[in-house]
Every structure is written in structure tokens, then in C-alpha cells.
Protein backbone atom coordinates (compact mmCIF):
# COMPACT_ATOMS: atom_id res chain seq x y z
CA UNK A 1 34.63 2.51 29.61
CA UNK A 2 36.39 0.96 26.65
CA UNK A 3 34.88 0.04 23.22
CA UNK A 4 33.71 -3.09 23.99
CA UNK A 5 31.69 -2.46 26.98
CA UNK A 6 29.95 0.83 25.26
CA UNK A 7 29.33 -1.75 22.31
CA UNK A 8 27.78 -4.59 24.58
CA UNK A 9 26.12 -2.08 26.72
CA UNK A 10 24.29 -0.57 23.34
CA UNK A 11 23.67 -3.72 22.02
CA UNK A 12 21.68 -4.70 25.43
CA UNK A 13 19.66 -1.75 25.70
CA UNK A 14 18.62 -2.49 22.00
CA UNK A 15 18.10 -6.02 22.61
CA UNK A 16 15.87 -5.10 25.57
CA UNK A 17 13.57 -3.30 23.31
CA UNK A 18 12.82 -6.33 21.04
CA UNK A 19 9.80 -8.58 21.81
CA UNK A 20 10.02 -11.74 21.63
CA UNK A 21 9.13 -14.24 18.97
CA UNK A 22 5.14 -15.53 19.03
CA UNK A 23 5.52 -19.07 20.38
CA UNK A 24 5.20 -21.74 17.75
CA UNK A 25 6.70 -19.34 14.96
CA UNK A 26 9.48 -22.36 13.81
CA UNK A 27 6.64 -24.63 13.74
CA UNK A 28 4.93 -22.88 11.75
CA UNK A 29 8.04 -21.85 9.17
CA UNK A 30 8.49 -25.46 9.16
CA UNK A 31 5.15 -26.46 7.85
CA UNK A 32 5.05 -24.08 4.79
CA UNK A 33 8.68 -25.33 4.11
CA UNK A 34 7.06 -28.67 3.73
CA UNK A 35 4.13 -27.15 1.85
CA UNK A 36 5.81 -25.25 -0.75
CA UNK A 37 8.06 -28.68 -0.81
CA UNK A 38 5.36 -30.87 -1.55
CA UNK A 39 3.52 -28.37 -4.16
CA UNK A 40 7.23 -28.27 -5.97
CA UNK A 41 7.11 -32.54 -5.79
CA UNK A 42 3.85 -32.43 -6.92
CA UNK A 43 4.00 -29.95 -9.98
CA UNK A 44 7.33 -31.62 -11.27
CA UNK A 45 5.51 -35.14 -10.98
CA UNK A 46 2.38 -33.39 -13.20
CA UNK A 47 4.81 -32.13 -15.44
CA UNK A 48 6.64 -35.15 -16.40
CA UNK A 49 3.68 -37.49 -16.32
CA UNK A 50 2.26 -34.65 -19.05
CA UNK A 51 5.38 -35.01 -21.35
CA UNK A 52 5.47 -38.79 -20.88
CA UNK A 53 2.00 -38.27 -22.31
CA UNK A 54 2.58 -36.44 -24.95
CA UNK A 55 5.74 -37.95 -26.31
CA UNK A 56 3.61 -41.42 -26.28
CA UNK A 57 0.37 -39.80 -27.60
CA UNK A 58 1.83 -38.08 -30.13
CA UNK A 59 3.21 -40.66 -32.53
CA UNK A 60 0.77 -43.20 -32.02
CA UNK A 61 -2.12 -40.00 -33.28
CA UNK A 62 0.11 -39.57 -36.26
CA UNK A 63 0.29 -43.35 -37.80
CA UNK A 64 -2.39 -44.36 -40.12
CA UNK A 65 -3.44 -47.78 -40.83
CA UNK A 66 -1.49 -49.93 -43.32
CA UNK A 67 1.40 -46.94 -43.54
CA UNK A 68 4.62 -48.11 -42.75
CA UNK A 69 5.90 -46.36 -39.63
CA UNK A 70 9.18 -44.77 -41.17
CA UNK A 71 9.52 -43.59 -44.72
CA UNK A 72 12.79 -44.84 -46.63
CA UNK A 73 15.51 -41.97 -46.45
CA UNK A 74 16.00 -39.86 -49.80
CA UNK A 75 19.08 -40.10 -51.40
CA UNK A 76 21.39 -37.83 -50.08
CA UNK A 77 24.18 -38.08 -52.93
CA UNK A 78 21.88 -38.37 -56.12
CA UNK A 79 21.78 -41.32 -58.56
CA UNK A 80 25.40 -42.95 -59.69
């Protein structure tokens, strides 16, 4: 016996020891992919529609009536 038959012949015997997979196991891998896919989609979509939200909430909460929108920039170099 060479190498490679005392290799193949070990690698049998350990193979023979194994049971099987329960039918339907890749099925079932498969769906939970596609779960934990769809929760990912789903939080991401939350998320954005949240900051979309907020960054249009925000400065319309802030105005008050008859204020101009923007103040006038300060001057930056003093008088001349």
C-alpha cells in the first residue's frame, strides 16, 4: 500500500461514519438567506426614509414667520 491508497482508504472509513444531511437542510439555509436579506432591505429603507425626514423636518421647524430664511453673511474683512 502506497500513500494514496492508506489516505483514500482513511478518508472512507471516516466518511462512512458521517450521517447524512436532514433532507430539506439547503432549503431551509436558503430561506433565512432571504430573511436576513429582506430584514437588511427593510432596515436600510427605514433608515433613509428617517433621515429624509429629518433633513426636511428640521429646517422647516426652525423658520419663523416673516424671518427671512438666510441671514446676510458678516463681514469677513472688517469695514474699508
Amino acid at each position: 500500500m502506497n500513500v494514496e491508497e492508506l489516505v483514500r482508504d482513511s478518508l472512507r472509513e471516516q466518511a462512512a461514519g458521517i450521517t447524512p444531511p436532514p433532507p430539506g437542510l439547503a432549503g431551509r439555509i436558503l430561506a433565512e438567506r432571504r430573511r436576513r436579506r429582506a430584514r437588511t432591505l427593510a432596515a436600510a429603507a427605514a433608515t433613509t426614509a428617517l433621515v429624509v425626514a429629518a433633513a426636511v423636518g428640521v429646517p422647516a421647524s426652525t423658520r419663523t414667520e416673516g424671518a427671512p430664511s438666510r441671514r446676510p453673511a458678516p463681514y469677513a474683512c472688517g469695514p474699508t
